[in-house]
PDB file of N, CA and C in Angstrom:
ATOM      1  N   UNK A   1       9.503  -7.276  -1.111  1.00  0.00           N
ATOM      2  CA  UNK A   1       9.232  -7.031   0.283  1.00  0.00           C
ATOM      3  C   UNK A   1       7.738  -7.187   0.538  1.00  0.00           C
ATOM      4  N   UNK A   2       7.307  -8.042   1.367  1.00  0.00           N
ATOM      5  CA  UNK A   2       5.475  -8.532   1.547  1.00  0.00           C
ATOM      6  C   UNK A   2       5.545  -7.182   2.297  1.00  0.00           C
ATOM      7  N   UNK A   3       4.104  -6.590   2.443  1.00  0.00           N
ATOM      8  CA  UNK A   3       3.405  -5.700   2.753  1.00  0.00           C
ATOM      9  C   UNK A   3       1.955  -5.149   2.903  1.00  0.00           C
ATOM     10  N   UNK A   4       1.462  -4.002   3.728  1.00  0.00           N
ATOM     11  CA  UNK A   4       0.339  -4.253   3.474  1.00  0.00           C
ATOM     12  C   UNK A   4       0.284  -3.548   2.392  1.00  0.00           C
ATOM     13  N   UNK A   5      -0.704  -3.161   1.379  1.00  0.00           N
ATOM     14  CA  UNK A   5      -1.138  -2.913   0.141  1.00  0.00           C
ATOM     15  C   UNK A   5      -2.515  -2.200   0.032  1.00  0.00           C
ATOM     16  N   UNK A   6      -2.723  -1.081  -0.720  1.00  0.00           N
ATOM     17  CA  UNK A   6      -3.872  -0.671  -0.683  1.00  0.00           C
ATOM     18  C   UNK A   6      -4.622  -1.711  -1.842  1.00  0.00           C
ATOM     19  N   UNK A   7      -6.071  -1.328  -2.053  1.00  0.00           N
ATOM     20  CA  UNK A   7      -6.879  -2.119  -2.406  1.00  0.00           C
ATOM     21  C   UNK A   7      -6.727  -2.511  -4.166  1.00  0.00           C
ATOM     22  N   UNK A   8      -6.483  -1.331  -4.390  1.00  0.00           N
ATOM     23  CA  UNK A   8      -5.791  -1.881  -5.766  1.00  0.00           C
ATOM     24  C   UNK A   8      -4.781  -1.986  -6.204  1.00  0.00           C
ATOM     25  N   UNK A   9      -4.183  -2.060  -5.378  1.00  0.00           N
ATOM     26  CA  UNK A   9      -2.488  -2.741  -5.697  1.00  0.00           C
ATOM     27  C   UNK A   9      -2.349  -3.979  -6.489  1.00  0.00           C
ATOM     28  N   UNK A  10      -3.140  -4.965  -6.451  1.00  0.00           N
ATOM     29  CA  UNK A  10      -2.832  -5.974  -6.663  1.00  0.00           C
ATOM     30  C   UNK A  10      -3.717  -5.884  -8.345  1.00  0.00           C
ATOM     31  N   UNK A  11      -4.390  -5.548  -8.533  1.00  0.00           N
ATOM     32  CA  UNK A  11      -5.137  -5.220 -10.113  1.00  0.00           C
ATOM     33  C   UNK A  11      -3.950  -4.419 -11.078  1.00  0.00           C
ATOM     34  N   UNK A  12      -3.475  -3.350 -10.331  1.00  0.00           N
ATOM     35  CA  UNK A  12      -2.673  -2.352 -11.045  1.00  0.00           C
ATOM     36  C   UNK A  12      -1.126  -3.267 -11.277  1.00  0.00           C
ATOM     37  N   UNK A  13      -0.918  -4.140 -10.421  1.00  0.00           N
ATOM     38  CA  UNK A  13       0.267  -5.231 -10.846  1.00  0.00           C
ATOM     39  C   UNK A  13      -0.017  -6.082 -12.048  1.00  0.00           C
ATOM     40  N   UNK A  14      -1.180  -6.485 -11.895  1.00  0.00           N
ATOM     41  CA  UNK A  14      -1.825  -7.722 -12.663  1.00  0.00           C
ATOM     42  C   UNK A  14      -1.901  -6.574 -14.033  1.00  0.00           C
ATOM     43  N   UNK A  15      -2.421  -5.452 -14.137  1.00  0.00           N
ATOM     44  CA  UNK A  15      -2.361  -4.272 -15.236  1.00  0.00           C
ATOM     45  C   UNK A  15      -1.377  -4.628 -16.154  1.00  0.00           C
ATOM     46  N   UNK A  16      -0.219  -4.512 -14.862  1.00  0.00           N
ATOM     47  CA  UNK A  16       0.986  -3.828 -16.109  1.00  0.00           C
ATOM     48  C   UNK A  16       1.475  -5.379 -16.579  1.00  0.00           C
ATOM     49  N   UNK A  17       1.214  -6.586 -16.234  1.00  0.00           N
ATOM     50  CA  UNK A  17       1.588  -7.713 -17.068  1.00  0.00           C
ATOM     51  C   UNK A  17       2.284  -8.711 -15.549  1.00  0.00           C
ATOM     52  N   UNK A  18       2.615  -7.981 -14.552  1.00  0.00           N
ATOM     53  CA  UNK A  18       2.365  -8.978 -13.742  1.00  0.00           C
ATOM     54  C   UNK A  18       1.569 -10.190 -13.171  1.00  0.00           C
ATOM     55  N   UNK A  19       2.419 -10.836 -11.611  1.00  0.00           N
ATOM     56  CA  UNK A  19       1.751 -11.381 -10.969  1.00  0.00           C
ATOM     57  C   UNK A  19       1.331 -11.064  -9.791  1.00  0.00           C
ATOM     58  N   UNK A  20       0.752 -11.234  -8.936  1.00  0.00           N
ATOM     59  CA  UNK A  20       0.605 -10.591  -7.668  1.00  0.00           C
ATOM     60  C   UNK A  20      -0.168 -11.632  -6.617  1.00  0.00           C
ATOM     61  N   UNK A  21       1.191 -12.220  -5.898  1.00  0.00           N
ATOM     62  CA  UNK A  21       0.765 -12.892  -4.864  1.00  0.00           C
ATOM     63  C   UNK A  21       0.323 -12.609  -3.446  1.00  0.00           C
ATOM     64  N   UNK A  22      -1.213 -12.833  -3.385  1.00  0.00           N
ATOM     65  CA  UNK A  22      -1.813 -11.726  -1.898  1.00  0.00           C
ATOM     66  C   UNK A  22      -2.452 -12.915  -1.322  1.00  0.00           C
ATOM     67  N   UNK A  23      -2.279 -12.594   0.301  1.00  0.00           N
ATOM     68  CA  UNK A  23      -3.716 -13.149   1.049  1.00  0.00           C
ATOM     69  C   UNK A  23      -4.230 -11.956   2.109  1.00  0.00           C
ATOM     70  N   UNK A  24      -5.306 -12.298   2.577  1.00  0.00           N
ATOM     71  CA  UNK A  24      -5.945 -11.197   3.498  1.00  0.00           C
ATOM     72  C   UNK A  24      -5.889 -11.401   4.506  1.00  0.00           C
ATOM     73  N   UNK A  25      -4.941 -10.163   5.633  1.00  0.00           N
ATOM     74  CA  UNK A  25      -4.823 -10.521   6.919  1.00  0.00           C
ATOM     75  C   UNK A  25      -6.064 -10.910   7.969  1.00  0.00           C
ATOM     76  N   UNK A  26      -5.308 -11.235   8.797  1.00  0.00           N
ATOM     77  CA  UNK A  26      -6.630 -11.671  10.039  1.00  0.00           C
ATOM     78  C   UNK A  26      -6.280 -10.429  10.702  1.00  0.00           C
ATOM     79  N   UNK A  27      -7.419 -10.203  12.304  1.00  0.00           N
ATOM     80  CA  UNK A  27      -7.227  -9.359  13.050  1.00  0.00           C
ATOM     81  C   UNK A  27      -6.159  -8.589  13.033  1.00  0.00           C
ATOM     82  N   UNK A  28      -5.467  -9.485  14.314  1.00  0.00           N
ATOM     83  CA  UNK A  28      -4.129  -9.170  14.609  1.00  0.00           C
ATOM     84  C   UNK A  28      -3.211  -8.600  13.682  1.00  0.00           C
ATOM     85  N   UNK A  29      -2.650  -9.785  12.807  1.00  0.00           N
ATOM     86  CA  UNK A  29      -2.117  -9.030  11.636  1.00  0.00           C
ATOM     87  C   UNK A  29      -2.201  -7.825  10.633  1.00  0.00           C
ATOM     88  N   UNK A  30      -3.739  -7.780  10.704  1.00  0.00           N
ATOM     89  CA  UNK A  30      -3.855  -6.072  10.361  1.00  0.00           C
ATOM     90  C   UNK A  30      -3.483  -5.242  11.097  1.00  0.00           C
ATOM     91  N   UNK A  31      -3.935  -5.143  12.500  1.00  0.00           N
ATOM     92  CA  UNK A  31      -3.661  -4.314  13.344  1.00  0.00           C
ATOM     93  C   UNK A  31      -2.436  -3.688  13.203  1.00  0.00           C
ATOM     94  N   UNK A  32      -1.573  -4.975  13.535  1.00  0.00           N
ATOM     95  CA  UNK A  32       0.146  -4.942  12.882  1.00  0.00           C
ATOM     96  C   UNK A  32       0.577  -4.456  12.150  1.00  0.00           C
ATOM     97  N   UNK A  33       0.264  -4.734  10.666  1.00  0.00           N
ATOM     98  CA  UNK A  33       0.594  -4.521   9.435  1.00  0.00           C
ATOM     99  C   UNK A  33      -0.100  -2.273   9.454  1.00  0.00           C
ATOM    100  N   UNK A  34      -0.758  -2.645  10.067  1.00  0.00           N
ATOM    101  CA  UNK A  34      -1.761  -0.793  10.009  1.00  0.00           C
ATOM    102  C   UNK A  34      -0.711  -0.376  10.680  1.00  0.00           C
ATOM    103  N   UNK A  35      -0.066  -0.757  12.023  1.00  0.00           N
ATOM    104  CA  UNK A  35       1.320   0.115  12.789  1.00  0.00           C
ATOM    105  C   UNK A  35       2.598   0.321  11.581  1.00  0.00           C
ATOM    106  N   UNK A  36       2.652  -0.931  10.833  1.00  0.00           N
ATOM    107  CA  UNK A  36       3.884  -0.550   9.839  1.00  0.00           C
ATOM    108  C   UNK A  36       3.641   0.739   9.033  1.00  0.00           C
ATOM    109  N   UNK A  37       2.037   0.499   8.313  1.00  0.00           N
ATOM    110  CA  UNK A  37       1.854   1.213   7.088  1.00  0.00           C
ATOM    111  C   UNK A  37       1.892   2.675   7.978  1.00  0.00           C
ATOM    112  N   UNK A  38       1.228   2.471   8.812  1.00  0.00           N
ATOM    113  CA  UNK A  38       1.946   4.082   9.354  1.00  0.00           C
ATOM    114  C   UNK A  38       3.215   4.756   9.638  1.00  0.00           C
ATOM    115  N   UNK A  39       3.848   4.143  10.384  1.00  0.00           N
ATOM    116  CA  UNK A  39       5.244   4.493  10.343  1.00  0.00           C
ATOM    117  C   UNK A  39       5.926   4.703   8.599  1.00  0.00           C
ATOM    118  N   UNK A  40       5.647   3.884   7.828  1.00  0.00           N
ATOM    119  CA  UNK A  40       6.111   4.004   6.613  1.00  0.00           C
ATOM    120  C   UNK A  40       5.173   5.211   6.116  1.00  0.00           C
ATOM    121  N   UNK A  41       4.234   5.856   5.947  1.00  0.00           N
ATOM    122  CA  UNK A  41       3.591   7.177   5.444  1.00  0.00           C
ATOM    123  C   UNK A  41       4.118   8.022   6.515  1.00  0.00           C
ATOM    124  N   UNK A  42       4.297   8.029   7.564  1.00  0.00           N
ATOM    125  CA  UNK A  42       4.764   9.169   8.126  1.00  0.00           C
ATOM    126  C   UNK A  42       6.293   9.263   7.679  1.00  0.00           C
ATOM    127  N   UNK A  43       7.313   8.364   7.600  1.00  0.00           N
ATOM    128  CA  UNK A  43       8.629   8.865   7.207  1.00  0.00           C
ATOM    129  C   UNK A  43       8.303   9.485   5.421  1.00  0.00           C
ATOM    130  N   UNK A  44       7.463   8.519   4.703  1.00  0.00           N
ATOM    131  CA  UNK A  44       7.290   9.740   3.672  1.00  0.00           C
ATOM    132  C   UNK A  44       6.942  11.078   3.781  1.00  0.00           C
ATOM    133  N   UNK A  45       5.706  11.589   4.805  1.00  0.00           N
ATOM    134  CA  UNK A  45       5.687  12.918   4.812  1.00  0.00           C
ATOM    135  C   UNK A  45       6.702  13.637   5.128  1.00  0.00           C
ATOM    136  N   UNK A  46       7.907  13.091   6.487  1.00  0.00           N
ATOM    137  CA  UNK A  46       8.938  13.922   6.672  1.00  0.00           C
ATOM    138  C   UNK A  46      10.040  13.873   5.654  1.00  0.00           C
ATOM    139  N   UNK A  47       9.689  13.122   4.871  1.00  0.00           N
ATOM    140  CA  UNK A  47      11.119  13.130   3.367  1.00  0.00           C
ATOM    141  C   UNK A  47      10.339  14.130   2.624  1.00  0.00           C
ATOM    142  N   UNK A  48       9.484  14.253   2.598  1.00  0.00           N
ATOM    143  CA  UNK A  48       8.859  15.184   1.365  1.00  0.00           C
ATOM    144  C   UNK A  48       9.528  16.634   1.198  1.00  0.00           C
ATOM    145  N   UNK A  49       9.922  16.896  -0.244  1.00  0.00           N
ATOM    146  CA  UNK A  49      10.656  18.090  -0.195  1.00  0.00           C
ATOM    147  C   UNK A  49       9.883  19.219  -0.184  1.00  0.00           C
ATOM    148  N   UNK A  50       8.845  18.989  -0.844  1.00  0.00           N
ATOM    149  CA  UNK A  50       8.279  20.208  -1.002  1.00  0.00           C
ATOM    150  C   UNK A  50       7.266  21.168   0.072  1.00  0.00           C
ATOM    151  N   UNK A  51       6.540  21.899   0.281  1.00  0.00           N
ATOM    152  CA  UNK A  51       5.160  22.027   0.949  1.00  0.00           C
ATOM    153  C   UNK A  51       3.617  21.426   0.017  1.00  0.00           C
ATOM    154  N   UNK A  52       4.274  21.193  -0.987  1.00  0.00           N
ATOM    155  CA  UNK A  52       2.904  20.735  -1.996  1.00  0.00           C
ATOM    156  C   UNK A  52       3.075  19.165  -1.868  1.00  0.00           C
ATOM    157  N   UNK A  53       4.181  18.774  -1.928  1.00  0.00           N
ATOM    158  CA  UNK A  53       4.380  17.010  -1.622  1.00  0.00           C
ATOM    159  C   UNK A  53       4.055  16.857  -0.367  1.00  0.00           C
ATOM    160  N   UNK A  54       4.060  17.615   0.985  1.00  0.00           N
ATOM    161  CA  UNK A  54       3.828  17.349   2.198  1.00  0.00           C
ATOM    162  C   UNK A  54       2.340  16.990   2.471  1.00  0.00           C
ATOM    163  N   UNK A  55       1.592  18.039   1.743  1.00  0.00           N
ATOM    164  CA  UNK A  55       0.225  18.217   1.931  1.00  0.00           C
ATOM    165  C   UNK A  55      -0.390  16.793   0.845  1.00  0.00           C
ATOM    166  N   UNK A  56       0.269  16.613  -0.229  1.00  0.00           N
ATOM    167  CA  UNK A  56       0.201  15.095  -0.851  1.00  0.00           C
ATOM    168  C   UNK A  56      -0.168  14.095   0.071  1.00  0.00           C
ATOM    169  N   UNK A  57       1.007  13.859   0.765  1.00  0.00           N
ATOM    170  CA  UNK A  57       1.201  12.801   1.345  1.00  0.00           C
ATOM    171  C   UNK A  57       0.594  13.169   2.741  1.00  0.00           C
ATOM    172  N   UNK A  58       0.185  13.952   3.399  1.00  0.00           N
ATOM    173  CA  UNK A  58      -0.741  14.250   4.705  1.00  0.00           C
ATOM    174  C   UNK A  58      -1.887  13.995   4.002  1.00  0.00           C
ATOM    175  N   UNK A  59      -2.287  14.519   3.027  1.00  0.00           N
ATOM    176  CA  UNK A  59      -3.838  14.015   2.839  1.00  0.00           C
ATOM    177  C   UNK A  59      -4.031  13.330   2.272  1.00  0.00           C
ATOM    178  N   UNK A  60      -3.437  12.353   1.662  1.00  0.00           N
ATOM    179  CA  UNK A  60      -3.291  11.157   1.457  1.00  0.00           C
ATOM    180  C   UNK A  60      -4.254  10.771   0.327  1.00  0.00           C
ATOM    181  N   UNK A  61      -3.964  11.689  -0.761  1.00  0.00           N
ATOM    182  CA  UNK A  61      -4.757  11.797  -1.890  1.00  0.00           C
ATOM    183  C   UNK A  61      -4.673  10.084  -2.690  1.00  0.00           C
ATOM    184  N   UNK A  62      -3.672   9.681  -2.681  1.00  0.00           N
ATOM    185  CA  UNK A  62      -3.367   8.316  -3.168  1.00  0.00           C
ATOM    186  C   UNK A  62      -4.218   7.566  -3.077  1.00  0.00           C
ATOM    187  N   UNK A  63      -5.351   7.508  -1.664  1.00  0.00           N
ATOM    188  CA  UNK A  63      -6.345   7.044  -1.896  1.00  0.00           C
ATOM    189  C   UNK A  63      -7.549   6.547  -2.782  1.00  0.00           C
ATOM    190  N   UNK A  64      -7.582   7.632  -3.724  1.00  0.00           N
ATOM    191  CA  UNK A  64      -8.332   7.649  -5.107  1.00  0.00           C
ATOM    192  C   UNK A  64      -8.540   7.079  -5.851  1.00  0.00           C
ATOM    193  N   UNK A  65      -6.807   6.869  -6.437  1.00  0.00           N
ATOM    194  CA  UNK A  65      -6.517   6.073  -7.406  1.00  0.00           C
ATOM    195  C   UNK A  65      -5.750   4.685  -6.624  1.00  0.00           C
ATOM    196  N   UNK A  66      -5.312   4.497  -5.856  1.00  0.00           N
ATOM    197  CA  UNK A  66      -4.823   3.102  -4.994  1.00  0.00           C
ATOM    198  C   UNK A  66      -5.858   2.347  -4.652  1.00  0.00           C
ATOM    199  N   UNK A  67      -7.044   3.407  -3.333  1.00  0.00           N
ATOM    200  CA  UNK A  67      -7.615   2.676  -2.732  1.00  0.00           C
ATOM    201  C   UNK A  67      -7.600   2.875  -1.440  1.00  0.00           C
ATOM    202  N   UNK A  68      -8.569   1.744  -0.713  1.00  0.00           N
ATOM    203  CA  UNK A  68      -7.727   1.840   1.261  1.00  0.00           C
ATOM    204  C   UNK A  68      -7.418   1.195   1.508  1.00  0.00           C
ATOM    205  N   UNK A  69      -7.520   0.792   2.263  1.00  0.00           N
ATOM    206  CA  UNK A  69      -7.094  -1.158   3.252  1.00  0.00           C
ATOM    207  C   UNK A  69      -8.412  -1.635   3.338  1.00  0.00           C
ATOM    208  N   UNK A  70      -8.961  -1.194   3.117  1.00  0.00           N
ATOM    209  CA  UNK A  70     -10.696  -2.075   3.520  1.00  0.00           C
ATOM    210  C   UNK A  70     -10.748  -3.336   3.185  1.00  0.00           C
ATOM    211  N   UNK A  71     -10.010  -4.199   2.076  1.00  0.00           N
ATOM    212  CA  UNK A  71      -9.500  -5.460   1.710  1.00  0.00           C
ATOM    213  C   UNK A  71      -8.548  -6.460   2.512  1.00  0.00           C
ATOM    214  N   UNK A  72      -7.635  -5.665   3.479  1.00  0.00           N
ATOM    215  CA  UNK A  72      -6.426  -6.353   4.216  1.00  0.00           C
ATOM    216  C   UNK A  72      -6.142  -6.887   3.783  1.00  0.00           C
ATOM    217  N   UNK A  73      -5.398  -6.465   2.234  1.00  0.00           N
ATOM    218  CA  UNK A  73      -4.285  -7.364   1.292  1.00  0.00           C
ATOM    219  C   UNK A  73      -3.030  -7.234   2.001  1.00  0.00           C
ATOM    220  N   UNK A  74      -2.397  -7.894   1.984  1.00  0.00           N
ATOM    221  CA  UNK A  74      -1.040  -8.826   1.983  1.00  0.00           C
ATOM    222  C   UNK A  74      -0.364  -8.703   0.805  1.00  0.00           C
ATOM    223  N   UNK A  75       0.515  -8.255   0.506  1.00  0.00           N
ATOM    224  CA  UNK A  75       1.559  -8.651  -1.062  1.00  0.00           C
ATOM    225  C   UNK A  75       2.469  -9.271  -0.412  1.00  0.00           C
ATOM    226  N   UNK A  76       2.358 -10.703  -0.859  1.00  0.00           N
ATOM    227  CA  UNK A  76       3.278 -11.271  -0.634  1.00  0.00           C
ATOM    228  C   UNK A  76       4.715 -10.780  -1.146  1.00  0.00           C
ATOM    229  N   UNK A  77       4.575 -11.108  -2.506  1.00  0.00           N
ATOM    230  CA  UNK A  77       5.309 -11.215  -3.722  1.00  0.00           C
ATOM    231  C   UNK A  77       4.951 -10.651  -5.178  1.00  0.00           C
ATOM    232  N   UNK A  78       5.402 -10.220  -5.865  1.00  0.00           N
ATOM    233  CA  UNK A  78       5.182 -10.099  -7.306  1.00  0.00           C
ATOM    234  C   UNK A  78       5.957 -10.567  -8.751  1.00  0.00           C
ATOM    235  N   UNK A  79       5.638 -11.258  -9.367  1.00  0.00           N
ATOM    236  CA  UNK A  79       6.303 -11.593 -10.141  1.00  0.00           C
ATOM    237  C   UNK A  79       6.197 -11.368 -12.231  1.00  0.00           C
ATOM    238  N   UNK A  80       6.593 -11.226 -12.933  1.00  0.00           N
ATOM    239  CA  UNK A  80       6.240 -11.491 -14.120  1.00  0.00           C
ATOM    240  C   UNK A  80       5.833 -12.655 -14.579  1.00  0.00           C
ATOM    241  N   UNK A  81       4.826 -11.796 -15.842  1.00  0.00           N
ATOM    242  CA  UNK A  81       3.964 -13.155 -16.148  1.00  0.00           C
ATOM    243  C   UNK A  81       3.087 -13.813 -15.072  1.00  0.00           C
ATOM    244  N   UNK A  82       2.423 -14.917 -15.574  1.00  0.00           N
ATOM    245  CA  UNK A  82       1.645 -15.746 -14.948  1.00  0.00           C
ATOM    246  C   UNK A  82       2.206 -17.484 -15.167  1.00  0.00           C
TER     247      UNK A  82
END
């Protein structure tokens, strides 16, 4: 499923022995792609079971170790190997 992707998404694919096919959105398409990635983190916070997973995913600790969008990667695709 293409998507937007935080900034190291595409290293941490390439990590584990993947491939990782990206390009970097333009304007618009970020803009866009920023309305998805939200809607998709907000239905994670309301799935979250816990009060400690809620506050996870509200503060959006993932950042850290993922990254942000400051790149406007694109995942296309991923594949094994090269």
């Amino acid at each position: 499923m293409a998507k937007l992707v935080r900034d190291n998404i595409p290293g941490l694919i390439r990590a584990s022995g993947r491939r990782a096919v990206t390009r970097q959105l333009d304007d618009d398409e970020f803009a866009a792609a920023l309305l998805d990635k939200l809607a998709e983190e907000t239905a994670e916070v309301r799935s979250a079971a816990t009060a400690e997973a809620v506050l996870e995913e509200a503060a959006d600790e993932k950042r850290l170790k993922r990254g942000g969008f400051a790149t406007r990667c694109w995942l296309e695709d991923q594949c094994l190997g090269y």
